[in-house]
C-alpha atoms as a PDB file:
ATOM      1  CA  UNK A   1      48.452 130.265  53.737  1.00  0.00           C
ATOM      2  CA  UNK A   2      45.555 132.011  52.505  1.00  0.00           C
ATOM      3  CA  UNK A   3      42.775 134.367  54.054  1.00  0.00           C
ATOM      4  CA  UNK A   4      38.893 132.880  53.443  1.00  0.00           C
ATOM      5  CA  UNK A   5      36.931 135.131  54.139  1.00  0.00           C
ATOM      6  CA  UNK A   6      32.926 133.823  55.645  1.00  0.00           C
ATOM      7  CA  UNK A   7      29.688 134.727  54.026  1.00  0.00           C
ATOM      8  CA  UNK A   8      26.784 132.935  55.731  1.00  0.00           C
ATOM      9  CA  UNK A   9      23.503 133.455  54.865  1.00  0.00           C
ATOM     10  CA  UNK A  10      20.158 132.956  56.512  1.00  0.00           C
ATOM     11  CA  UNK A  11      16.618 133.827  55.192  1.00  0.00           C
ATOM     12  CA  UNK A  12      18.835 135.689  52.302  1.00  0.00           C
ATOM     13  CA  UNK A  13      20.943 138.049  54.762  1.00  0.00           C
ATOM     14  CA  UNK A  14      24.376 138.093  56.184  1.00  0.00           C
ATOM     15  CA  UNK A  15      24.492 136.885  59.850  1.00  0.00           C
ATOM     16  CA  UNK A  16      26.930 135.317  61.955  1.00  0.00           C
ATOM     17  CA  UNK A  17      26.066 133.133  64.801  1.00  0.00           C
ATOM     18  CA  UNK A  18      27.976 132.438  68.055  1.00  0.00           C
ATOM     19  CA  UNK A  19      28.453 128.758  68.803  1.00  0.00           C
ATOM     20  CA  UNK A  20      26.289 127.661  65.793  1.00  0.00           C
ATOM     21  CA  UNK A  21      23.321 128.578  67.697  1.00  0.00           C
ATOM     22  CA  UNK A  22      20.490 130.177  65.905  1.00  0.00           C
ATOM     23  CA  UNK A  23      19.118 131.616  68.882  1.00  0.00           C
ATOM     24  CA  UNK A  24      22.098 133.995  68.643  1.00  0.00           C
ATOM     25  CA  UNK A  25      22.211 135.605  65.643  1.00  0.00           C
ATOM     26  CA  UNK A  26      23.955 139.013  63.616  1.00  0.00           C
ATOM     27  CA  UNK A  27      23.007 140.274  61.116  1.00  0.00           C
ATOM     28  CA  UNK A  28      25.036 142.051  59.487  1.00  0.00           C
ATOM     29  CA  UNK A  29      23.692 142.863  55.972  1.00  0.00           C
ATOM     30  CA  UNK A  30      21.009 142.758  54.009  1.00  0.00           C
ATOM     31  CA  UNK A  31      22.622 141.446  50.436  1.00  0.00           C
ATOM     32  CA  UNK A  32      25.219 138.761  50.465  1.00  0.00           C
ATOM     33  CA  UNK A  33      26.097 139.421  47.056  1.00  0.00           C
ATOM     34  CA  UNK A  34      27.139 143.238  47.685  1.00  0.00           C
ATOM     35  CA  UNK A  35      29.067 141.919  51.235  1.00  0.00           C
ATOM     36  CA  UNK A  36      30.981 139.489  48.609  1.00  0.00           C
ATOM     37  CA  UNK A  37      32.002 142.230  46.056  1.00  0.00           C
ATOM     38  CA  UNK A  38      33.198 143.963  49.138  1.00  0.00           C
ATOM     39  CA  UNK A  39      35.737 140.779  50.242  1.00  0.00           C
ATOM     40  CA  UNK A  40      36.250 140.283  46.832  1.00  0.00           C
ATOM     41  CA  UNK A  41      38.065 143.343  46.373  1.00  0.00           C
ATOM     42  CA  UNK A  42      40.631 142.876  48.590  1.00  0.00           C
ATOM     43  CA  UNK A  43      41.810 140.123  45.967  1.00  0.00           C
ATOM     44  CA  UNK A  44      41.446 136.909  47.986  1.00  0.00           C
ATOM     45  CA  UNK A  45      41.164 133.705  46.203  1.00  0.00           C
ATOM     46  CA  UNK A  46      38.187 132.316  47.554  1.00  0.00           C
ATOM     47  CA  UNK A  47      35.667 133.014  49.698  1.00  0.00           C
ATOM     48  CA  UNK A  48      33.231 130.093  52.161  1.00  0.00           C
ATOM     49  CA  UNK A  49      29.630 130.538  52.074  1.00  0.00           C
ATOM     50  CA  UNK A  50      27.781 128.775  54.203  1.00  0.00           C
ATOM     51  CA  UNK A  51      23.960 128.085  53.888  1.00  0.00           C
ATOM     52  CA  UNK A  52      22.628 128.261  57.148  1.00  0.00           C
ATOM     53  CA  UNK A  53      19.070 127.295  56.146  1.00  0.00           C
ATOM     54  CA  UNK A  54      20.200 124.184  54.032  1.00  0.00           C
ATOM     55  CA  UNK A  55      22.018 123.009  57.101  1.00  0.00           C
ATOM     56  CA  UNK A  56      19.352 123.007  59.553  1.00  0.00           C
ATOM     57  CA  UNK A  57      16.751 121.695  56.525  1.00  0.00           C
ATOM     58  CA  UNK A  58      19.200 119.101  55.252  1.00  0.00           C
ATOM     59  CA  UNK A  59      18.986 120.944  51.612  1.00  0.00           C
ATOM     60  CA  UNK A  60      19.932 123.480  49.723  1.00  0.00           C
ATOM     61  CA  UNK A  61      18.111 127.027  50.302  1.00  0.00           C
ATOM     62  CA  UNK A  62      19.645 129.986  49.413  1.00  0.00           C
ATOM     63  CA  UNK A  63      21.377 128.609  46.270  1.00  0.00           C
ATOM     64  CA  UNK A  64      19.535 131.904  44.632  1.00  0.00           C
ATOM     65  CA  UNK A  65      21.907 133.717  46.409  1.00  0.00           C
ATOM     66  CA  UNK A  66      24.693 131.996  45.620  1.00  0.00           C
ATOM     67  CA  UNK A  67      24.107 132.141  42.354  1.00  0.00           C
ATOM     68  CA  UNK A  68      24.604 135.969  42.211  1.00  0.00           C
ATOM     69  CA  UNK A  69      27.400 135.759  43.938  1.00  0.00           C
ATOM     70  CA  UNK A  70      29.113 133.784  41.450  1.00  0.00           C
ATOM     71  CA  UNK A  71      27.908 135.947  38.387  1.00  0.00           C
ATOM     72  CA  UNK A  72      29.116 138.876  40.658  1.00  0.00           C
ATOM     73  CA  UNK A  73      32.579 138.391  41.778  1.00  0.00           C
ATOM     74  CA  UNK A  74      35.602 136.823  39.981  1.00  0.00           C
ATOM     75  CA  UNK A  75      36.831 134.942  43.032  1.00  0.00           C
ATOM     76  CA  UNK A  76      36.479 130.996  43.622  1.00  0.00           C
ATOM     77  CA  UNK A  77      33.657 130.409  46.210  1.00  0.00           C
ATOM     78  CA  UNK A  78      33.206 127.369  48.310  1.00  0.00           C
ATOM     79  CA  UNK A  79      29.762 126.409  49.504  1.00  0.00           C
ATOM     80  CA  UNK A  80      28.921 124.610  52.727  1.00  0.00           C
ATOM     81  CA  UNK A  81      25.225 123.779  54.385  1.00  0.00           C
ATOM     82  CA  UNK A  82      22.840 120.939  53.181  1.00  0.00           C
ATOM     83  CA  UNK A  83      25.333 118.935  51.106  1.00  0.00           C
ATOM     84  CA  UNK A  84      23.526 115.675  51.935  1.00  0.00           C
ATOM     85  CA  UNK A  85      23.367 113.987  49.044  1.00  0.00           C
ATOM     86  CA  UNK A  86      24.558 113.913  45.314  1.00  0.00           C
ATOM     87  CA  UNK A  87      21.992 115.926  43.410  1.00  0.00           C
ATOM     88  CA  UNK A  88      22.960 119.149  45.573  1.00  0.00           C
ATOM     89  CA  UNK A  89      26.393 118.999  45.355  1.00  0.00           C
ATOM     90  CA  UNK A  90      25.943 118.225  41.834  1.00  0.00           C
ATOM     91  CA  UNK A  91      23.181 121.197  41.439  1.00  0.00           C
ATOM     92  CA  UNK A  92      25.477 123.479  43.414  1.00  0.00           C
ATOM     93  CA  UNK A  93      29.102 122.759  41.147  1.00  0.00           C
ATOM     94  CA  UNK A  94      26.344 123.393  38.091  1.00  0.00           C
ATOM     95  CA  UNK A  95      25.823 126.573  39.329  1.00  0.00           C
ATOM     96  CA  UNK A  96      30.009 127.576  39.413  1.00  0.00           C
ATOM     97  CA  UNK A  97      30.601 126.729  42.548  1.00  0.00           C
ATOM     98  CA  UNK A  98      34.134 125.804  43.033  1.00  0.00           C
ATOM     99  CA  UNK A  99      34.338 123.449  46.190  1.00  0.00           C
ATOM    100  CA  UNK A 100      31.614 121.856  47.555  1.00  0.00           C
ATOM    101  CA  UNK A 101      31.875 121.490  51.955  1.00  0.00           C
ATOM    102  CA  UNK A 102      30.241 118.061  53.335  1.00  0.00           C
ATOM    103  CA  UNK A 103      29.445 117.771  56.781  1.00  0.00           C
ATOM    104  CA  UNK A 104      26.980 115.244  57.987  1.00  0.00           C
ATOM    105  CA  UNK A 105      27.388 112.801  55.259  1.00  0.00           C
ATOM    106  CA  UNK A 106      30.913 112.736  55.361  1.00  0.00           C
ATOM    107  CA  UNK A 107      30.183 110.617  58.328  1.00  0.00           C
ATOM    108  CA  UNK A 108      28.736 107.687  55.986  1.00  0.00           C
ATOM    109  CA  UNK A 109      31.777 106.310  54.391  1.00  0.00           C
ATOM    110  CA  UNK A 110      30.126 104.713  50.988  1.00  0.00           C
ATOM    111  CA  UNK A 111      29.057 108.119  50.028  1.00  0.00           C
ATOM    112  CA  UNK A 112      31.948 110.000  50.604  1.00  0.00           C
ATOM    113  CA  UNK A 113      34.172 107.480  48.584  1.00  0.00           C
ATOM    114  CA  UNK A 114      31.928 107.559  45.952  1.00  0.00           C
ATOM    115  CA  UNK A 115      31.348 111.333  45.627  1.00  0.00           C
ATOM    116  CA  UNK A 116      35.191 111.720  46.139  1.00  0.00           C
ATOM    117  CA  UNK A 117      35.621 109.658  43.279  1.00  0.00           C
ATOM    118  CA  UNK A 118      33.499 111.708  40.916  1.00  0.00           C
ATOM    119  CA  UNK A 119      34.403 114.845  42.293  1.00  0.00           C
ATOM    120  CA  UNK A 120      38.005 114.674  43.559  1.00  0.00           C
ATOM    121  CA  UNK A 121      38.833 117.452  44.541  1.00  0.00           C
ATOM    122  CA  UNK A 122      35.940 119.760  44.208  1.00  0.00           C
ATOM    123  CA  UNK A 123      34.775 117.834  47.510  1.00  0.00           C
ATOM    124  CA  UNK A 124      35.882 119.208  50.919  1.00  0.00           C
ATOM    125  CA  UNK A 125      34.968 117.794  54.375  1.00  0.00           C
ATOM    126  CA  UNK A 126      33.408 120.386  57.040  1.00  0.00           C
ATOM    127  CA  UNK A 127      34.644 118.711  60.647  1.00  0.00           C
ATOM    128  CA  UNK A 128      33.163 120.374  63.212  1.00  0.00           C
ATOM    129  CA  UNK A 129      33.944 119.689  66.767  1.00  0.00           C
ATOM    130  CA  UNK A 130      33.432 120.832  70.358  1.00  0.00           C
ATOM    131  CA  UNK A 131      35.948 120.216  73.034  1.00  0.00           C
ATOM    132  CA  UNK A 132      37.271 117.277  70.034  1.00  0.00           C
ATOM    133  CA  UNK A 133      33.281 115.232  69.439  1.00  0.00           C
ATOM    134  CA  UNK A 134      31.615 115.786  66.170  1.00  0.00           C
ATOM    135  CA  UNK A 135      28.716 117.895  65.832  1.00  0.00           C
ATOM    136  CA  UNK A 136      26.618 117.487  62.844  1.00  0.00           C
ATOM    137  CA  UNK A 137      23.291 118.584  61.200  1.00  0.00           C
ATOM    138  CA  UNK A 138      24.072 122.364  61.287  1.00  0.00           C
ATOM    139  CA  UNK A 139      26.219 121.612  64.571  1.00  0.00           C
ATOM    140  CA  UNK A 140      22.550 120.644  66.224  1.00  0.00           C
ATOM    141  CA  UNK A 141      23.676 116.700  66.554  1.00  0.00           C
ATOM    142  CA  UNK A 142      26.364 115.358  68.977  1.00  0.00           C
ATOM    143  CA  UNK A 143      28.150 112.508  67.702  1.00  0.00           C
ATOM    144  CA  UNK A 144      30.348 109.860  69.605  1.00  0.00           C
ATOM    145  CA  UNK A 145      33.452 110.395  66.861  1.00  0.00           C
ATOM    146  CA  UNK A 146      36.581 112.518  67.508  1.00  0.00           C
ATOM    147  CA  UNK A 147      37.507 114.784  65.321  1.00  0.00           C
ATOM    148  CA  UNK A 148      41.282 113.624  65.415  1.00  0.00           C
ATOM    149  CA  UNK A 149      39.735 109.804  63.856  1.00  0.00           C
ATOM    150  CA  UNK A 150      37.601 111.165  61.862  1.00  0.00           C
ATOM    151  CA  UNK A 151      40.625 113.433  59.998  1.00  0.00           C
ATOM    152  CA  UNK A 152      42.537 110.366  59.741  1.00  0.00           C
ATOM    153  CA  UNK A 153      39.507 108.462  58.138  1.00  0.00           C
ATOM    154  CA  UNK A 154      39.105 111.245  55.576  1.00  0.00           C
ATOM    155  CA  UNK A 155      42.824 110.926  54.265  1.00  0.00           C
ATOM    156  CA  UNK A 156      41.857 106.968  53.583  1.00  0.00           C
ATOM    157  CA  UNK A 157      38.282 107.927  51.652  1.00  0.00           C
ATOM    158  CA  UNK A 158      40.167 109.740  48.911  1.00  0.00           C
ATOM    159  CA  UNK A 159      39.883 113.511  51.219  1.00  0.00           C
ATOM    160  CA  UNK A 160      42.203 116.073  50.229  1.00  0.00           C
ATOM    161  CA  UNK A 161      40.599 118.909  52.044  1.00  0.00           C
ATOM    162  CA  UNK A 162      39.069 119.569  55.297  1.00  0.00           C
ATOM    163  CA  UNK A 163      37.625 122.656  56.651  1.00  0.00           C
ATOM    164  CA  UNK A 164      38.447 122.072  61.083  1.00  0.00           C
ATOM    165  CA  UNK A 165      36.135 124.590  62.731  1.00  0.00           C
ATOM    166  CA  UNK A 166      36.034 124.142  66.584  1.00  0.00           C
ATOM    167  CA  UNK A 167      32.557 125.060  67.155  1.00  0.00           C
ATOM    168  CA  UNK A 168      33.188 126.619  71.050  1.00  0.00           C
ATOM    169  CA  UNK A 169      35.407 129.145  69.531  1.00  0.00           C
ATOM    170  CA  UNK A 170      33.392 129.953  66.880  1.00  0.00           C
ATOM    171  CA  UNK A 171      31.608 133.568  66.470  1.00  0.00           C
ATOM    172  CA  UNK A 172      33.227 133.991  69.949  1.00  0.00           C
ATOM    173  CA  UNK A 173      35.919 135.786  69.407  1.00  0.00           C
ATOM    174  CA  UNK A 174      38.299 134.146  71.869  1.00  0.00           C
ATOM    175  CA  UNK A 175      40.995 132.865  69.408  1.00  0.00           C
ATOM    176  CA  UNK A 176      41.658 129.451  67.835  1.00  0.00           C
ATOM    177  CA  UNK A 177      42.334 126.139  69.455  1.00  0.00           C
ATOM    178  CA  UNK A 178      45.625 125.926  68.015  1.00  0.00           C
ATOM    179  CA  UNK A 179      46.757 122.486  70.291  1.00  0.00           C
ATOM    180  CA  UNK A 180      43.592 121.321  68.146  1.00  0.00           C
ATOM    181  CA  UNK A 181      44.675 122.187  65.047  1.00  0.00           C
ATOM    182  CA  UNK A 182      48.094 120.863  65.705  1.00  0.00           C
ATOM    183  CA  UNK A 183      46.868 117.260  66.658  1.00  0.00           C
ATOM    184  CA  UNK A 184      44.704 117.188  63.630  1.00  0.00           C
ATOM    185  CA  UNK A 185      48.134 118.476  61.471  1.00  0.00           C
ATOM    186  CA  UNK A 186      50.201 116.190  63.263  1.00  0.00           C
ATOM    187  CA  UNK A 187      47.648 112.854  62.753  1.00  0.00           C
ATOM    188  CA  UNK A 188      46.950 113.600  58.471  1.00  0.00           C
ATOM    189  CA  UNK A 189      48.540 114.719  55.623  1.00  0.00           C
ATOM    190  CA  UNK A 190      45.506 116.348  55.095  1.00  0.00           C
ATOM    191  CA  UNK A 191      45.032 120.396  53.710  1.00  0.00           C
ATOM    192  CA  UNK A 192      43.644 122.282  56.821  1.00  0.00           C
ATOM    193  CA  UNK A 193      41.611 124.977  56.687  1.00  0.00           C
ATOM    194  CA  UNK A 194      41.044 126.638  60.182  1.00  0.00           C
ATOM    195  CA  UNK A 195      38.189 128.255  61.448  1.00  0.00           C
ATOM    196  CA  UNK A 196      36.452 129.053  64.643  1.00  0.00           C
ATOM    197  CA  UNK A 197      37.453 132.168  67.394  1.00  0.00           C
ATOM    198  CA  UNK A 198      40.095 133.829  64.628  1.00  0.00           C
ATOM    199  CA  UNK A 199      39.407 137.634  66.196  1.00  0.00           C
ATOM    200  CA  UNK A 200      42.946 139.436  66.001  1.00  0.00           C
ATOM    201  CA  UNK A 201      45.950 140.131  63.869  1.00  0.00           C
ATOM    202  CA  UNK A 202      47.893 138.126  66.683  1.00  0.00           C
ATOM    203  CA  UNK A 203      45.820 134.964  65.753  1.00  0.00           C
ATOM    204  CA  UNK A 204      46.668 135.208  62.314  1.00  0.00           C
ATOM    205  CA  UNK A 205      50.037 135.347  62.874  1.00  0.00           C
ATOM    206  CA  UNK A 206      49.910 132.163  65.549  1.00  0.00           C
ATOM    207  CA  UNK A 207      48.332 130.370  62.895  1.00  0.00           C
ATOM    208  CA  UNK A 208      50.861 131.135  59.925  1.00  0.00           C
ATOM    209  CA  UNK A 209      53.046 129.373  62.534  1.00  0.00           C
ATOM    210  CA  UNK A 210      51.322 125.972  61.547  1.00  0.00           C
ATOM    211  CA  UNK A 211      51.657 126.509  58.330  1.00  0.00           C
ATOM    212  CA  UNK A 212      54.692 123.972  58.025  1.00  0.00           C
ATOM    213  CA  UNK A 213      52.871 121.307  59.141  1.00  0.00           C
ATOM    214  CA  UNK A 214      50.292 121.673  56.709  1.00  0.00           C
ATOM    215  CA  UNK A 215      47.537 124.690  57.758  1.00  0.00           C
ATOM    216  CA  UNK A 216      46.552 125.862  54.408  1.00  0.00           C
ATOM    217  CA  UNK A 217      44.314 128.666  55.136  1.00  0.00           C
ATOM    218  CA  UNK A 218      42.321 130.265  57.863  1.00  0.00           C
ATOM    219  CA  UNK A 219      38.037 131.397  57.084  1.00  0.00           C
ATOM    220  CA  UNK A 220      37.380 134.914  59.001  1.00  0.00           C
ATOM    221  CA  UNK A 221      34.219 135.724  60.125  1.00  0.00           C
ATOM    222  CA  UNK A 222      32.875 137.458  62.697  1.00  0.00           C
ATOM    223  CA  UNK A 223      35.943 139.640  63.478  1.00  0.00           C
ATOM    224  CA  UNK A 224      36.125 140.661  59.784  1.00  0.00           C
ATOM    225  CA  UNK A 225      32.190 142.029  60.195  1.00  0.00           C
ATOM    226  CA  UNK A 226      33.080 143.935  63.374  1.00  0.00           C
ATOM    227  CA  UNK A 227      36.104 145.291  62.015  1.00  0.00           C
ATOM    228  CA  UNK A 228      38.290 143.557  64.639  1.00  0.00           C
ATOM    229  CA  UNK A 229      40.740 142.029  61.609  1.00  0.00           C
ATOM    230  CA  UNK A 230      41.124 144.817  58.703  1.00  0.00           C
ATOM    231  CA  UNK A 231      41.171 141.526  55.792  1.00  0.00           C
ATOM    232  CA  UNK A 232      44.129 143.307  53.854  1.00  0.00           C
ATOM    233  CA  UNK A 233      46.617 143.253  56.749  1.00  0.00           C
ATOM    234  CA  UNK A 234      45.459 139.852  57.245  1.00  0.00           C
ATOM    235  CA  UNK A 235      46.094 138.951  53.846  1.00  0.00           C
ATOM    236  CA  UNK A 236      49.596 140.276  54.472  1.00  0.00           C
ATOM    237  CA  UNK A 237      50.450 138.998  57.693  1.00  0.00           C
ATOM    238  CA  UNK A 238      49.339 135.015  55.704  1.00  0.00           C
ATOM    239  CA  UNK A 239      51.960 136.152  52.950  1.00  0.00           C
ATOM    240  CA  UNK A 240      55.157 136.780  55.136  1.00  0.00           C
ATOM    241  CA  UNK A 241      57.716 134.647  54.931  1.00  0.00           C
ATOM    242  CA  UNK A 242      58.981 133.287  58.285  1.00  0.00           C
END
């Protein structure tokens, strides 16, 4: 199980919100790219950007950013916000972007099989629930879909990857939904990446727990930026063997 560690970027600074609302913002630095060498360092393998602008606009807006990120750091990075069509996920794998994180159109099933054929596995789906519903557009849209359907949908669209973030944990602090995670585990034969709530050592280790049933990874976020989670003992605690 790896350690992802969360860079999200609005109007070119760090920030972290809680719940996905921009009415409650961080921030927590002024250049992404220098917060990136920093989590770089520690030697983790990838690291999730999200584009916080390009998911409220629908398009890509801080790809500047990204861009120096990429020429910065040695470390696979995985981009997420605005992915709504093929040109940005095509502009954004131009620019050395590793994996590319679809959440709203991942919802309309034409696209997704055809991007997943182009892409394979450069393509990752972004499912982001609240108490199990969909939220899309930048987590400002309720859907009618659960999360558990739409995982097993994913798995039949040519999927191999999904990022589950449970949106009422998220920048909160309060720990993952782990009965969540396992339904979602239990339903696909999906990779899982969990985010949303991760704020101890504790929670890392609860999580490591699922990693037989097919949790690949866990993105950190706000608990890395307020120094709740050191990210090399959480590194370590992924590595142990059970």
């Amino acid at each position: 199980m790896i350690v992802v560690p969360a860079i999200d970027i609005k109007d070119g600074k760090v920030i972290r919100l809680a719940q996905g609302e921009f009415s409650r913002q961080t921030v927590y630095a002024d250049s992404p790219v220098e917060m990136a060498k920093k989590w770089a360092s520690y030697g983790v393998e990838m690291i999730h950007i999200v584009d916080l602008d390009g998911a409220r606009e629908g398009c890509l807006k801080n790809l500047a950013s990204v861009k120096e990120i990429i020429h910065a750091i040695k470390v696979d990075v995985e981009l997420g916000g605005g992915m709504r069509d093929e040109g940005s996920i095509r502009q954004a794998l131009d620019a050395g972007v590793s994996k590319v994180v679809i959440g709203t159109r991942a919802l309309d099933e034409r696209f997704l099989r055809k991007i997943t054929a182009k892409f394979g596995e450069k393509i990752v789906v972004g499912i982001d629930a609240n108490e199990g519903v969909v939220h899309t557009r930048g987590w400002l849209f309720k859907t009618d879909i659960k999360a558990v359907g739409l995982a097993k949908k994913m798995e039949t669209l040519g999927v191999k990857t999904i990022n589950y973030t449970d949106i009422s944990r998220d920048g909160m602090l309060e720990g993952p939904n782990i009965d969540s995670l396992r339904e979602i585990l239990r339903v696909t034969k999906l990779d899982v990446i969990a985010a949303g709530g991760v704020s101890t050592i504790g929670d890392i280790k609860r999580l490591k727990k699922l990693e037989p049933e097919g949790l690949k990874g866990v993105i950190i976020g706000k608990a890395l930026y307020e120094g709740r989670i050191d990210l090399k003992e959480a590194i370590e605690a992924c590595l142990l063997k059970e």
